[in-house]
Structures are given as C-alpha cells and as structure tokens.
C-alpha atoms as a PDB file:
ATOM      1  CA  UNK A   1      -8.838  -8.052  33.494  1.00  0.00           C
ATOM      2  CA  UNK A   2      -7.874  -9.499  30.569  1.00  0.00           C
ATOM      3  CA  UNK A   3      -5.549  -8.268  27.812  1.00  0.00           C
ATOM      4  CA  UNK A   4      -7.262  -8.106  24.060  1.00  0.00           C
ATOM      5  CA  UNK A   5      -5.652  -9.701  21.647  1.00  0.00           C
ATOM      6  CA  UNK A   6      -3.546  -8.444  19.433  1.00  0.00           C
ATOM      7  CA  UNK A   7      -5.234  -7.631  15.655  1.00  0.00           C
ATOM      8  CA  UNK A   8      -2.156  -8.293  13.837  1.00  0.00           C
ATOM      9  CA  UNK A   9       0.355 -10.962  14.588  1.00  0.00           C
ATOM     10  CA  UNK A  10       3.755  -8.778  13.698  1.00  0.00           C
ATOM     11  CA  UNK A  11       4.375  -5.083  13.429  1.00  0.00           C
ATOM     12  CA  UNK A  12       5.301  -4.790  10.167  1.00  0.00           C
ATOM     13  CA  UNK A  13       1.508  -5.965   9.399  1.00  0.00           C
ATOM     14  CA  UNK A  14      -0.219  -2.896  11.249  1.00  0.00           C
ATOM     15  CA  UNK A  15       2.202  -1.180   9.452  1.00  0.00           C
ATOM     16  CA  UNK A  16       1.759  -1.959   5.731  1.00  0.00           C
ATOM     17  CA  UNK A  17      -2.053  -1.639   6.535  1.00  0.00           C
ATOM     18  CA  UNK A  18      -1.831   1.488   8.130  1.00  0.00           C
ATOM     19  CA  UNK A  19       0.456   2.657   5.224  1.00  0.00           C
ATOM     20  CA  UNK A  20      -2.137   1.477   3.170  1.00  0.00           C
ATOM     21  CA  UNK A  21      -4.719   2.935   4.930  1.00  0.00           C
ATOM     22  CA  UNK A  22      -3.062   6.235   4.296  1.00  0.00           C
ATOM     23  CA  UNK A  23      -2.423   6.014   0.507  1.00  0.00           C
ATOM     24  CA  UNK A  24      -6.108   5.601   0.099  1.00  0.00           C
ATOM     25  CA  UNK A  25      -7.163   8.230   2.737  1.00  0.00           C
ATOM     26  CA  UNK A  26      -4.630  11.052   0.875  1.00  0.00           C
ATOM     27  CA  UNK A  27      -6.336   9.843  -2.614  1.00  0.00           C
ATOM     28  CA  UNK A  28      -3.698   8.015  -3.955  1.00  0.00           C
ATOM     29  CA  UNK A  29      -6.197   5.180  -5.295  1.00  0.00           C
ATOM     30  CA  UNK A  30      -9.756   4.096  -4.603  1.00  0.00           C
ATOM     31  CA  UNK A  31     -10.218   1.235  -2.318  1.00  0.00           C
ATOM     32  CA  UNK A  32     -12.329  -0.445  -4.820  1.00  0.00           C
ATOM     33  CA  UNK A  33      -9.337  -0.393  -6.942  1.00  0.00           C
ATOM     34  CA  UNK A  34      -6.782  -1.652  -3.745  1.00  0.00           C
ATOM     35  CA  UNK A  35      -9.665  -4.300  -2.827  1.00  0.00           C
ATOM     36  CA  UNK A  36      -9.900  -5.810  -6.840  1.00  0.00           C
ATOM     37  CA  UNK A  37      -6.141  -5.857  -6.916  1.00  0.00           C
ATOM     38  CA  UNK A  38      -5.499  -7.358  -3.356  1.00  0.00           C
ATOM     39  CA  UNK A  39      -8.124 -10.141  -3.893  1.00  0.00           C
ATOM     40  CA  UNK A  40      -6.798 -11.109  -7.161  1.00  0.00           C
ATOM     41  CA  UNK A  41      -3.438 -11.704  -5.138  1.00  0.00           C
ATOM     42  CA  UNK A  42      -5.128 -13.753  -2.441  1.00  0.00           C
ATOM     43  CA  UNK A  43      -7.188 -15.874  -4.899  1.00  0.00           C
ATOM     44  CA  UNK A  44      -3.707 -16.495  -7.322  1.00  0.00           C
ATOM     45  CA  UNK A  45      -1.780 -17.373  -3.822  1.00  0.00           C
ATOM     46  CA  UNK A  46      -4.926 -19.271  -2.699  1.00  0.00           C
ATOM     47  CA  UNK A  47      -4.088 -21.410  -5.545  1.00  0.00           C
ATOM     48  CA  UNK A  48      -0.884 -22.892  -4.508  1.00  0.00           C
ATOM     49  CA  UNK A  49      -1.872 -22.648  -0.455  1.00  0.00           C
ATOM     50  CA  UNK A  50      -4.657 -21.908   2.090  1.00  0.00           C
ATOM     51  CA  UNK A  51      -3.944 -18.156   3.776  1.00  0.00           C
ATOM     52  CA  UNK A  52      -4.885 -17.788   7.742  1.00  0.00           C
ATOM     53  CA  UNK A  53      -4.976 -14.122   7.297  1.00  0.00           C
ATOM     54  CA  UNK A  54      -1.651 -13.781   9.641  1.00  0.00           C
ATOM     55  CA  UNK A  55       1.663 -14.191   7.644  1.00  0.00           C
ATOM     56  CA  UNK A  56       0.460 -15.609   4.213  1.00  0.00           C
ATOM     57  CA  UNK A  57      -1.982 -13.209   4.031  1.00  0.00           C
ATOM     58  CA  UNK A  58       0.077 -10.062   4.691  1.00  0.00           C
ATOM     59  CA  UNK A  59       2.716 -11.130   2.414  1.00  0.00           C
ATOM     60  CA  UNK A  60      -0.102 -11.285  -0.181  1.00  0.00           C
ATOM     61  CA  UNK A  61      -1.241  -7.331   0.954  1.00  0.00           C
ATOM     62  CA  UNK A  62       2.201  -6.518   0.701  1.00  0.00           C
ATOM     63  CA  UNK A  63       2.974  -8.129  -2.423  1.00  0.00           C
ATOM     64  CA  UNK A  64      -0.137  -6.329  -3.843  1.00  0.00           C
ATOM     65  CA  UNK A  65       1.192  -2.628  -2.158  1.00  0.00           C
ATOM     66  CA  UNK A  66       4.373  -2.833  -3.668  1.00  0.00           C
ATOM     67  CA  UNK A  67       3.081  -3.808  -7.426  1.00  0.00           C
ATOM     68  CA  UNK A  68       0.436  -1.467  -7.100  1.00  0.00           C
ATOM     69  CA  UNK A  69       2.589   1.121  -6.048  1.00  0.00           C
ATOM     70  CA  UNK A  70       5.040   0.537  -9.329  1.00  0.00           C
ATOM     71  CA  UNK A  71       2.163   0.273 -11.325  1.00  0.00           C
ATOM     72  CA  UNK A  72       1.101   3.911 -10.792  1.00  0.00           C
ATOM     73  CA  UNK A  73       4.269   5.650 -10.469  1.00  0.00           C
ATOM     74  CA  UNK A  74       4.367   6.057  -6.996  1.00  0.00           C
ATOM     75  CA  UNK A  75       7.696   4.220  -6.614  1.00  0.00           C
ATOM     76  CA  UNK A  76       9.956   2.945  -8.398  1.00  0.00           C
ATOM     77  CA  UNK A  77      10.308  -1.133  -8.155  1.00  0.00           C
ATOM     78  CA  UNK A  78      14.474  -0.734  -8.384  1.00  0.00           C
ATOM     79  CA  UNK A  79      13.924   1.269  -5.157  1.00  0.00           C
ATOM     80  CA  UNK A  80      11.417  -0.955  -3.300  1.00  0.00           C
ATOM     81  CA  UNK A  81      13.429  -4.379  -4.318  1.00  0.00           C
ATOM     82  CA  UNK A  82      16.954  -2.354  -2.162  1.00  0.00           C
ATOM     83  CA  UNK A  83      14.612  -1.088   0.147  1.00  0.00           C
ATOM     84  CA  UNK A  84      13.711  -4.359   1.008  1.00  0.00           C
ATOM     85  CA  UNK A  85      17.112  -5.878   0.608  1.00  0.00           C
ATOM     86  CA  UNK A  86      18.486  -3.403   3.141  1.00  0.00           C
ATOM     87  CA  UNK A  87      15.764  -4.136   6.026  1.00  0.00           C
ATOM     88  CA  UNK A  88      16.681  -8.550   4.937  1.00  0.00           C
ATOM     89  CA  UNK A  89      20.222  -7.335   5.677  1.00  0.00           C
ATOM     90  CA  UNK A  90      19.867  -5.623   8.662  1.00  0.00           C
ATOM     91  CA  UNK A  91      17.495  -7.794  10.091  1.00  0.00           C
ATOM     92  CA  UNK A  92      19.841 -11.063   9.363  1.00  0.00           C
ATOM     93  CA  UNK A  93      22.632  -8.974  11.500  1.00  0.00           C
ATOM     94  CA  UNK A  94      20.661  -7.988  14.502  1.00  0.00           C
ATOM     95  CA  UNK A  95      20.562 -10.408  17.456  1.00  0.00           C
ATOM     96  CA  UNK A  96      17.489 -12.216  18.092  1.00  0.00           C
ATOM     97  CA  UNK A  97      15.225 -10.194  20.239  1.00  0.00           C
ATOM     98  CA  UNK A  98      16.851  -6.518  19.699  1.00  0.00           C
ATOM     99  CA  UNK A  99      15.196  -4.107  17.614  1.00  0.00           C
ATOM    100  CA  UNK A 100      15.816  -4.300  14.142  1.00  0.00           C
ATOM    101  CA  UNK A 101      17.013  -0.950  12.539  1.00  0.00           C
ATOM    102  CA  UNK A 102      17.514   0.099   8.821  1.00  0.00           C
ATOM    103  CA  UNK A 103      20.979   1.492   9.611  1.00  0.00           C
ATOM    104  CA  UNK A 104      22.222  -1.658  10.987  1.00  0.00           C
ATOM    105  CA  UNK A 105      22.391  -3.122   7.014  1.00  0.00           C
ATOM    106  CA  UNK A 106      25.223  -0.485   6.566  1.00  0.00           C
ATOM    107  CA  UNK A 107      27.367  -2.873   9.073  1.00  0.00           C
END
C-alpha cells in the first residue's frame, strides 16, 4: 500500500490554514471577505513571481492572516512582528532536525 501524499509541504502550513479555518468557523470574518483579501495578496505577489501553492503561496496566506488580523483588531501587529521574531530566534538556535520550540528563543 501506498502512503498519500502529504497536502501541505511543512507544518506550519496546515497550521496557519487550520488557524484560519477556525477564525472563520468561530465568526471572526466571512470567507468571502478572507478569499477577496487573500487573492489580492496572491495576484500583487504574482506580480513579482509565479506561486506553486507550497512555500510562496503560504507565505502569501500568511501574510494576508496577519494583516487581516491587525486590520480588525484581533491582534495587535507590535505583537505578531515579536511573535514572529521569537519563533526566527528560536528556530536559528535549534539544531537541524530537532524540534523547534518557542522557549528555546529565551536561550
């Protein structure tokens, strides 16, 4: 038997879909609202280069999450922006192929 393959290429892509996903489900905002605002990313990145709909495009769905997300007051872009320089830090000081954890930034 063969193994399926995977539907997203890195973890952190199910996750910011399934995040996502959730916002929408617990009413946060429509979909038809996500969907105009995600494909108005993807056709400005489109512009500069072609997205595969692995890395490029994910950056693009994130990218979207995290304006839309300041954009309605659900959080605050000072907090995303250290956020996501804690998870660069601890990522750059974990060891290639162990886990990468949040508290490991603190070093």
């Amino acid at each position: 038997m063969t193994r399926p393959e995977p539907v997203f290429e890195a973890p952190w892509h199910a996750q910011v879909f399934a995040l996502t996903v959730h916002l929408n489900e617990s009413g946060q905002f429509s979909w038809g609202d996500w969907a105009a605002r995600f494909g108005a990313t993807l056709r400005r990145h489109g512009l500069t280069r072609e997205l595969n709909g692995g890395e490029d495009y994910f950056a693009a769905w994130l990218e979207t999450l995290e304006v839309f997300l300041a954009e309605t007051g659900l959080a605050d872009s000072r907090d995303v922006a250290a956020l996501r320089d804690a998870w660069e830090a601890a990522y750059l000081r974990t060891p290639h192929g162990a886990p990468v954890r949040l508290d490991d930034a603190a070093g």
